[in-house]
C-alpha atoms as a PDB file:
ATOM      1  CA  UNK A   1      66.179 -14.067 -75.451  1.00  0.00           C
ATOM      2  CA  UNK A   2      69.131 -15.639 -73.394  1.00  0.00           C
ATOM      3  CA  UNK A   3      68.312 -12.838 -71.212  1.00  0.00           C
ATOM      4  CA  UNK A   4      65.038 -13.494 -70.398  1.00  0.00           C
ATOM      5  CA  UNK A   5      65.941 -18.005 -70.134  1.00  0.00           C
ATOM      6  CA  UNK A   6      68.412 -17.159 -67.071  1.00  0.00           C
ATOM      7  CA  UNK A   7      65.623 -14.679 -65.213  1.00  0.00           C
ATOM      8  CA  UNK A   8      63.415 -17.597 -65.661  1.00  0.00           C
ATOM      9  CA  UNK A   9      65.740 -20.152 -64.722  1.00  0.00           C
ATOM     10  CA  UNK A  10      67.146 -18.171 -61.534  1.00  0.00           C
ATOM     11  CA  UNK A  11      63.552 -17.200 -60.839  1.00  0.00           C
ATOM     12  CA  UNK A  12      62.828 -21.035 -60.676  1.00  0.00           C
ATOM     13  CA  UNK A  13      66.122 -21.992 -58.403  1.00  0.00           C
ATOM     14  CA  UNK A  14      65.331 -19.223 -56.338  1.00  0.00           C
ATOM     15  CA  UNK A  15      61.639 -20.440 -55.660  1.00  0.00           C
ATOM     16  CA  UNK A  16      63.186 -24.195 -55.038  1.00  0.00           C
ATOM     17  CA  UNK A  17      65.537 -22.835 -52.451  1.00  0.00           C
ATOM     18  CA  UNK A  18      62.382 -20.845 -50.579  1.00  0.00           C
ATOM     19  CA  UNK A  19      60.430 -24.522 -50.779  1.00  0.00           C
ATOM     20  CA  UNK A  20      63.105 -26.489 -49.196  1.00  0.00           C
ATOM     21  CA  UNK A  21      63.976 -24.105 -46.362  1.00  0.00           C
ATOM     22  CA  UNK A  22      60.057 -23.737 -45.402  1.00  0.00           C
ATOM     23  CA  UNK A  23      58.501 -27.284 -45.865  1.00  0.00           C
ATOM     24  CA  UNK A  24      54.781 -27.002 -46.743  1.00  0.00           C
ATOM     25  CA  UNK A  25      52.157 -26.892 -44.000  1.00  0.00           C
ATOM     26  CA  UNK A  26      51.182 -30.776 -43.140  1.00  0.00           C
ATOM     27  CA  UNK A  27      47.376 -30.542 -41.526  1.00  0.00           C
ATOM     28  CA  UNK A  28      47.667 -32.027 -38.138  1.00  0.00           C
ATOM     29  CA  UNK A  29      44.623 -34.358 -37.524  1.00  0.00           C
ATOM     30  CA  UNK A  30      43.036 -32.482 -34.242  1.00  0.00           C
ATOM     31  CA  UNK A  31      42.347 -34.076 -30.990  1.00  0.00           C
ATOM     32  CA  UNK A  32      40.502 -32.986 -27.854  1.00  0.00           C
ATOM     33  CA  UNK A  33      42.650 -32.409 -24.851  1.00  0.00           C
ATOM     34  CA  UNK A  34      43.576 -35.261 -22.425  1.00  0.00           C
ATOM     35  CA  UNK A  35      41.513 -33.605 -19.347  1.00  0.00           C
ATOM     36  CA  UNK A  36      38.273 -33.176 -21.436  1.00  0.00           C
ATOM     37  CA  UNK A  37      36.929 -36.320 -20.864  1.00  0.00           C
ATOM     38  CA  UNK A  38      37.271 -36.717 -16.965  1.00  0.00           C
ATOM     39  CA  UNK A  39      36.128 -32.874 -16.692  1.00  0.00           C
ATOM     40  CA  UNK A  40      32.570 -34.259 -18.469  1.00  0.00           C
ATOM     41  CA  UNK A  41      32.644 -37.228 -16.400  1.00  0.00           C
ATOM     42  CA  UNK A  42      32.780 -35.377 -13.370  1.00  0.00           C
ATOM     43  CA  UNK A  43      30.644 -32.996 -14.294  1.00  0.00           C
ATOM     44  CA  UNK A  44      27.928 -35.385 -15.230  1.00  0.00           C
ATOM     45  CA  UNK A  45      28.717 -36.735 -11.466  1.00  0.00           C
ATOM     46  CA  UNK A  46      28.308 -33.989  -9.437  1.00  0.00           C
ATOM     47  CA  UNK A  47      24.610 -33.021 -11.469  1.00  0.00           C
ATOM     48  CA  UNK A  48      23.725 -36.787 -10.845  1.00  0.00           C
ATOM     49  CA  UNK A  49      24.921 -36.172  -7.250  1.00  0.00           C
ATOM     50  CA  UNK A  50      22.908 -32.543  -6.862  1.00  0.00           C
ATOM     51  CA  UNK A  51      19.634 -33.614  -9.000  1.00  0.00           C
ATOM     52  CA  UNK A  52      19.423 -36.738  -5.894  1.00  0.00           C
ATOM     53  CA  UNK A  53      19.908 -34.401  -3.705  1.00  0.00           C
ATOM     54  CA  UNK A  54      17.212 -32.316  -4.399  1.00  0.00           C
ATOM     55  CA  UNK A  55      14.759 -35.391  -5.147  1.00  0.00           C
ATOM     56  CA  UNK A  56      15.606 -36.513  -1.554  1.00  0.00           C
ATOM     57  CA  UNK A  57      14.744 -32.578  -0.146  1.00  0.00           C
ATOM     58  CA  UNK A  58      11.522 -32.638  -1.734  1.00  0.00           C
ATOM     59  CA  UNK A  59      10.138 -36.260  -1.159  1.00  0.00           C
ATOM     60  CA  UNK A  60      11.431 -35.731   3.084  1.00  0.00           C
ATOM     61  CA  UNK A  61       9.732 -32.060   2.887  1.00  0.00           C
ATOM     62  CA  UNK A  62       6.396 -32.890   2.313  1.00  0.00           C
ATOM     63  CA  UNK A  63       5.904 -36.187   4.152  1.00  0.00           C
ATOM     64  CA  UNK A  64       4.047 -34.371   6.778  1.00  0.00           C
ATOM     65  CA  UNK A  65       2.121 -31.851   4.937  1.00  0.00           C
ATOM     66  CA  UNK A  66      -0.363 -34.603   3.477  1.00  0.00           C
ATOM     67  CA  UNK A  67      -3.921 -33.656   4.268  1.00  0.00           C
ATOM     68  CA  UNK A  68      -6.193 -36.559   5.260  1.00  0.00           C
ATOM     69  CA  UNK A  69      -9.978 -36.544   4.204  1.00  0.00           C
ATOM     70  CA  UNK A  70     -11.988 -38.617   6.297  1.00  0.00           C
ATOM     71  CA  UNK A  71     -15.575 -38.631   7.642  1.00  0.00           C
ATOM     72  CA  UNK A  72     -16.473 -38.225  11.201  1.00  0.00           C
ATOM     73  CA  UNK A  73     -16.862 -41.951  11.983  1.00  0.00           C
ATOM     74  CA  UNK A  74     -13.622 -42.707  10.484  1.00  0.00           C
ATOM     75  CA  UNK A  75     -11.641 -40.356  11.678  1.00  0.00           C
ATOM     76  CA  UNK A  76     -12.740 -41.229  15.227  1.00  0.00           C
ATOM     77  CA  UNK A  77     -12.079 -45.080  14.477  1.00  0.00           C
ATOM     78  CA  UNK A  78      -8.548 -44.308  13.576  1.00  0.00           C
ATOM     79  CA  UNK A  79      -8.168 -41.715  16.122  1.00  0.00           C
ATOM     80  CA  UNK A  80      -4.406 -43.080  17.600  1.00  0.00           C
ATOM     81  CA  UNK A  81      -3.421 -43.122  14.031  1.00  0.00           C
ATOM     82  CA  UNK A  82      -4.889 -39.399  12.756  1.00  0.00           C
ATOM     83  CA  UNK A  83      -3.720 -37.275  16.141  1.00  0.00           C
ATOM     84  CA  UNK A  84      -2.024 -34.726  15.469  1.00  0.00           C
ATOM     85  CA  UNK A  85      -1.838 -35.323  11.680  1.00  0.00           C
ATOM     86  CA  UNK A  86      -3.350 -32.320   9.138  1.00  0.00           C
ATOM     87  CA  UNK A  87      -7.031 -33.899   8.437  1.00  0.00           C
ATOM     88  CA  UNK A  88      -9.979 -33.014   6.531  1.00  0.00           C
ATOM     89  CA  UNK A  89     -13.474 -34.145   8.517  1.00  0.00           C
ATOM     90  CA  UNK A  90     -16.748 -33.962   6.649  1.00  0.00           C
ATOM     91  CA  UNK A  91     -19.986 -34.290   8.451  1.00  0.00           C
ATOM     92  CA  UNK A  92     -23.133 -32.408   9.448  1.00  0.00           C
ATOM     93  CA  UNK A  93     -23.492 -29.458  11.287  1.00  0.00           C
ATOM     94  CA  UNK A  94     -25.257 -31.091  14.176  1.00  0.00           C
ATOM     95  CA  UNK A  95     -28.712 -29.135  15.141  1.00  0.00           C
ATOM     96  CA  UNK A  96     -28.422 -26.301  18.391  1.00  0.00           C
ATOM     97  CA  UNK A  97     -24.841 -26.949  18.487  1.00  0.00           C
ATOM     98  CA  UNK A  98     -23.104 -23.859  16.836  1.00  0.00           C
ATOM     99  CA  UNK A  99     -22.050 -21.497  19.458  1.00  0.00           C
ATOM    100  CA  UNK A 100     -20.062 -18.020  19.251  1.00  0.00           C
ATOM    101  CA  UNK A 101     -17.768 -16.398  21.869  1.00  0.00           C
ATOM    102  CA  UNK A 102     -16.648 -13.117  21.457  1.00  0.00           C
ATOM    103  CA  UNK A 103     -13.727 -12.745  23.956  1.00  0.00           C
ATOM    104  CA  UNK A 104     -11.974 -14.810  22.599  1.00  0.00           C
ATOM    105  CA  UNK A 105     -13.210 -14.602  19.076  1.00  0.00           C
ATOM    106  CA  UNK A 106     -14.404 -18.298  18.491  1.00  0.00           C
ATOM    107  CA  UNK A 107     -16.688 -20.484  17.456  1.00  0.00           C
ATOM    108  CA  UNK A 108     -17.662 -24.055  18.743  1.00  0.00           C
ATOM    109  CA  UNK A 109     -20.058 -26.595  17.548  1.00  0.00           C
ATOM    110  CA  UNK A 110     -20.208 -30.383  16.927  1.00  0.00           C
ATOM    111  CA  UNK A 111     -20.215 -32.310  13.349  1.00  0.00           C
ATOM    112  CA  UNK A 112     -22.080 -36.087  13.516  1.00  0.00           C
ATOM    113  CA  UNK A 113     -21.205 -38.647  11.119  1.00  0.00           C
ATOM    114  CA  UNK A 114     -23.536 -42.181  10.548  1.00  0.00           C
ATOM    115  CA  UNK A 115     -23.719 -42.316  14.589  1.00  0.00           C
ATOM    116  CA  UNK A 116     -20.613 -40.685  15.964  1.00  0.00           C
ATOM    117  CA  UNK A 117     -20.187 -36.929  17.009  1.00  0.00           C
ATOM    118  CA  UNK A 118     -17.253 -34.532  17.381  1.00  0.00           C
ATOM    119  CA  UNK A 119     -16.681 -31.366  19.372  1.00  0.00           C
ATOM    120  CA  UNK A 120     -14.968 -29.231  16.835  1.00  0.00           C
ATOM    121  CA  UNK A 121     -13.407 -25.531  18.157  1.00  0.00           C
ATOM    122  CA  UNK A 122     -12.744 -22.839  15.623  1.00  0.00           C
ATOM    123  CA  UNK A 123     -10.522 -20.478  16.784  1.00  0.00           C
ATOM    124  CA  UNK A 124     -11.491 -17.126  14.155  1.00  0.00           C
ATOM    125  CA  UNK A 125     -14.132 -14.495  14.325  1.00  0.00           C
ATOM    126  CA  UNK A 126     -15.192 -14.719  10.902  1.00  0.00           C
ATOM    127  CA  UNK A 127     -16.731 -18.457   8.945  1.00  0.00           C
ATOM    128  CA  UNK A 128     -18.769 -18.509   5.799  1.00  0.00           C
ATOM    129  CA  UNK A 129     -21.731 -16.928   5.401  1.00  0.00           C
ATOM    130  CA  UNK A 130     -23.513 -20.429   4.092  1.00  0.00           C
ATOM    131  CA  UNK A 131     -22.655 -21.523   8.015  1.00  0.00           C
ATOM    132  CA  UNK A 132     -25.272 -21.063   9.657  1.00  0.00           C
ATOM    133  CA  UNK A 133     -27.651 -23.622  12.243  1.00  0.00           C
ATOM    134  CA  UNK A 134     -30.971 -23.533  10.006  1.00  0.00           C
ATOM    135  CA  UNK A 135     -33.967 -24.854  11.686  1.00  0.00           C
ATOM    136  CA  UNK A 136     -35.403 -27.940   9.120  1.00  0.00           C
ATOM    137  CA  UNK A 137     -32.104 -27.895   6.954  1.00  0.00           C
ATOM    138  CA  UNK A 138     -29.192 -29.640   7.426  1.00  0.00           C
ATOM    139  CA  UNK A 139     -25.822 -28.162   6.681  1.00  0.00           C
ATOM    140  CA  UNK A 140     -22.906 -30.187   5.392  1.00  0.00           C
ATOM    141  CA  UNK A 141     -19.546 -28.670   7.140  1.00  0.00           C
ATOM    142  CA  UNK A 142     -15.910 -29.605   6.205  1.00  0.00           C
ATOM    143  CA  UNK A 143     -13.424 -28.400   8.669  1.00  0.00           C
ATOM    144  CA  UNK A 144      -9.407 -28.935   8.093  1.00  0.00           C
ATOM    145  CA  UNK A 145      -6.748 -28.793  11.338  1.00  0.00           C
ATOM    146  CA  UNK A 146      -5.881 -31.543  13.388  1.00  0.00           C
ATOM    147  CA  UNK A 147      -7.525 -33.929  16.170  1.00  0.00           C
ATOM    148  CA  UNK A 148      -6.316 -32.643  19.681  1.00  0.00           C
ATOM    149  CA  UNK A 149      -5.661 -35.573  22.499  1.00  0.00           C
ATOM    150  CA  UNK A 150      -7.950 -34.303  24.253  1.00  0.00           C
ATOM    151  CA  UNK A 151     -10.681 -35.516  21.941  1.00  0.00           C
ATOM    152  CA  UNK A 152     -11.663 -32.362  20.185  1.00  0.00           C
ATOM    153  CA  UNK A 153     -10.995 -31.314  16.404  1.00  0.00           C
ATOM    154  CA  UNK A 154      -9.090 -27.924  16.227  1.00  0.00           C
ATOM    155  CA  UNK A 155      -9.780 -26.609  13.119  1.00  0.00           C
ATOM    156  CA  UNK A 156      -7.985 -23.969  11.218  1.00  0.00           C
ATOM    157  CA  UNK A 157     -10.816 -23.539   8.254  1.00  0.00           C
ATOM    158  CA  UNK A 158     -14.557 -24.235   7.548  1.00  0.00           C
ATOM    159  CA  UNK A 159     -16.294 -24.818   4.655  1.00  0.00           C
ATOM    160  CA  UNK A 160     -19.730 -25.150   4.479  1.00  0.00           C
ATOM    161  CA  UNK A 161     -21.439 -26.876   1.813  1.00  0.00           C
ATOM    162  CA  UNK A 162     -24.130 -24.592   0.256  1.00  0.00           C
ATOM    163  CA  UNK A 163     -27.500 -26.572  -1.038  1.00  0.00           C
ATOM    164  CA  UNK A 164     -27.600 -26.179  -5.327  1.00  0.00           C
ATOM    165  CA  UNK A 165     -29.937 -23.656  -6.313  1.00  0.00           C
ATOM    166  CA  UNK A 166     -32.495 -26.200  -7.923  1.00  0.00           C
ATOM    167  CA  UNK A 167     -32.403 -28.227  -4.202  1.00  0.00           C
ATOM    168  CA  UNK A 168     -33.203 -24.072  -2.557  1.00  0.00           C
ATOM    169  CA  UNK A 169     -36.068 -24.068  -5.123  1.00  0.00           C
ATOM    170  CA  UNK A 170     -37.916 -27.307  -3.853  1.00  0.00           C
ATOM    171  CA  UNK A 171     -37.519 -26.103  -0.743  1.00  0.00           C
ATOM    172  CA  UNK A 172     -38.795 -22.769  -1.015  1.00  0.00           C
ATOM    173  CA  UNK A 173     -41.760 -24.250  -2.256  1.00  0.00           C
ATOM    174  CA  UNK A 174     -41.662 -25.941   1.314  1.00  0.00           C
ATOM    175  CA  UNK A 175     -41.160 -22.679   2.981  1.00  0.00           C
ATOM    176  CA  UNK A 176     -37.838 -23.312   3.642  1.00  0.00           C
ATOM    177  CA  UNK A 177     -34.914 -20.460   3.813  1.00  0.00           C
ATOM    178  CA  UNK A 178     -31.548 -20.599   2.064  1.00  0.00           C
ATOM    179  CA  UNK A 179     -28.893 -20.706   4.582  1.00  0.00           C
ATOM    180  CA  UNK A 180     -27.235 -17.208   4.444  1.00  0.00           C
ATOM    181  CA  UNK A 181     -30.760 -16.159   4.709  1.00  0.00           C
ATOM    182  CA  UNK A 182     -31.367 -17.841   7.813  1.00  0.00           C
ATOM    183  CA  UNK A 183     -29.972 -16.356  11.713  1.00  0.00           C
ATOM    184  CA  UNK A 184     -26.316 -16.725  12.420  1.00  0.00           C
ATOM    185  CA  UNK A 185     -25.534 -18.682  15.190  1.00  0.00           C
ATOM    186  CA  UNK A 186     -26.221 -17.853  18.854  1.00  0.00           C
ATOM    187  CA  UNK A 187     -23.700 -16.072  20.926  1.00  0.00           C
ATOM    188  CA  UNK A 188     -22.732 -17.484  24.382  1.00  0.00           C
ATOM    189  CA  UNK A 189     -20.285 -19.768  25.861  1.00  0.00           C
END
């Protein structure tokens, strides 16, 4: 049994001497590198700086693309302020006025407001088919471009406002036509 004791015992010394020549692992408590911080920092900077950036792009971009919607007699009351700016002008297709050229392709008419007019010149070959200069009716004409200095409106689009279908059916009743129905304009310049 002696035997067996000193295995045991050298067993143990030998196992004492392994301990005290490796110490035990000690868990180091971890920490984030010095540089980690200031990278974030500037990081968080430069977006700040790029996001402003942008913001200040888009707000300078479309300061002159805003679209002004005016009637005829205001837009000719704040003519010096309007020329040359993109406007929207409502008013009414005034009676005999609508004229087509065909070399060059254009059309010309004049829109009144309460108790202004304006000379309008559409440059295209093609406009709605609810355009039209209808004897009795009275057509209702938005046109978008810009005012020229020389007192005209240049447009760039037409729309024309198309009577609802119950206001076509009183006045069929009159004898009236619906607008598309009615002759195009007349062609001379």
């Amino acid at each position: 049994m002696s035997n067996i004791d000193d295995e045991l015992a050298q067993a143990v010394r030998e196992s004492e001497a392994v301990a005290e020549a490796q110490p035990a692992p000690v868990a180091v408590p971890v920490r984030a590198p010095a540089g980690k911080p200031k990278r974030s920092l500037v990081l968080l900077g430069s977006l700040l700086v790029m996001g402003g950036a942008i913001l200040t792009l888009v707000f300078t971009s479309f300061e002159g693309s805003a679209i002004y919607s005016r009637k005829v007699d205001q837009l000719l009351n704040e003519r010096q302020k309007l020329l040359g700016r993109n406007v929207m002008v409502e008013g009414t297709l005034k009676r005999g006025s609508l004229v087509k050229r065909d070399d060059p392709c254009e059309y010309r008419f004049t829109i009144k407001g309460g108790n202004q007019e304006l000379a309008v010149h559409f440059p295209r070959c093609t406009v709605p088919d609810t355009f039209r200069d209808v004897p009795g009716m009275d057509t209702m004409v938005t046109a978008q471009g810009t005012l020229d200095p020389a007192g005209h409106f240049e447009a760039s689009s037409i729309i024309a406002k198309c009577p609802s279908k119950y206001e076509m059916k009183e006045r069929a009743v009159k004898g009236e036509q619906a607008p598309h129905a009615a002759m195009g304009p007349t062609s001379a310049l």
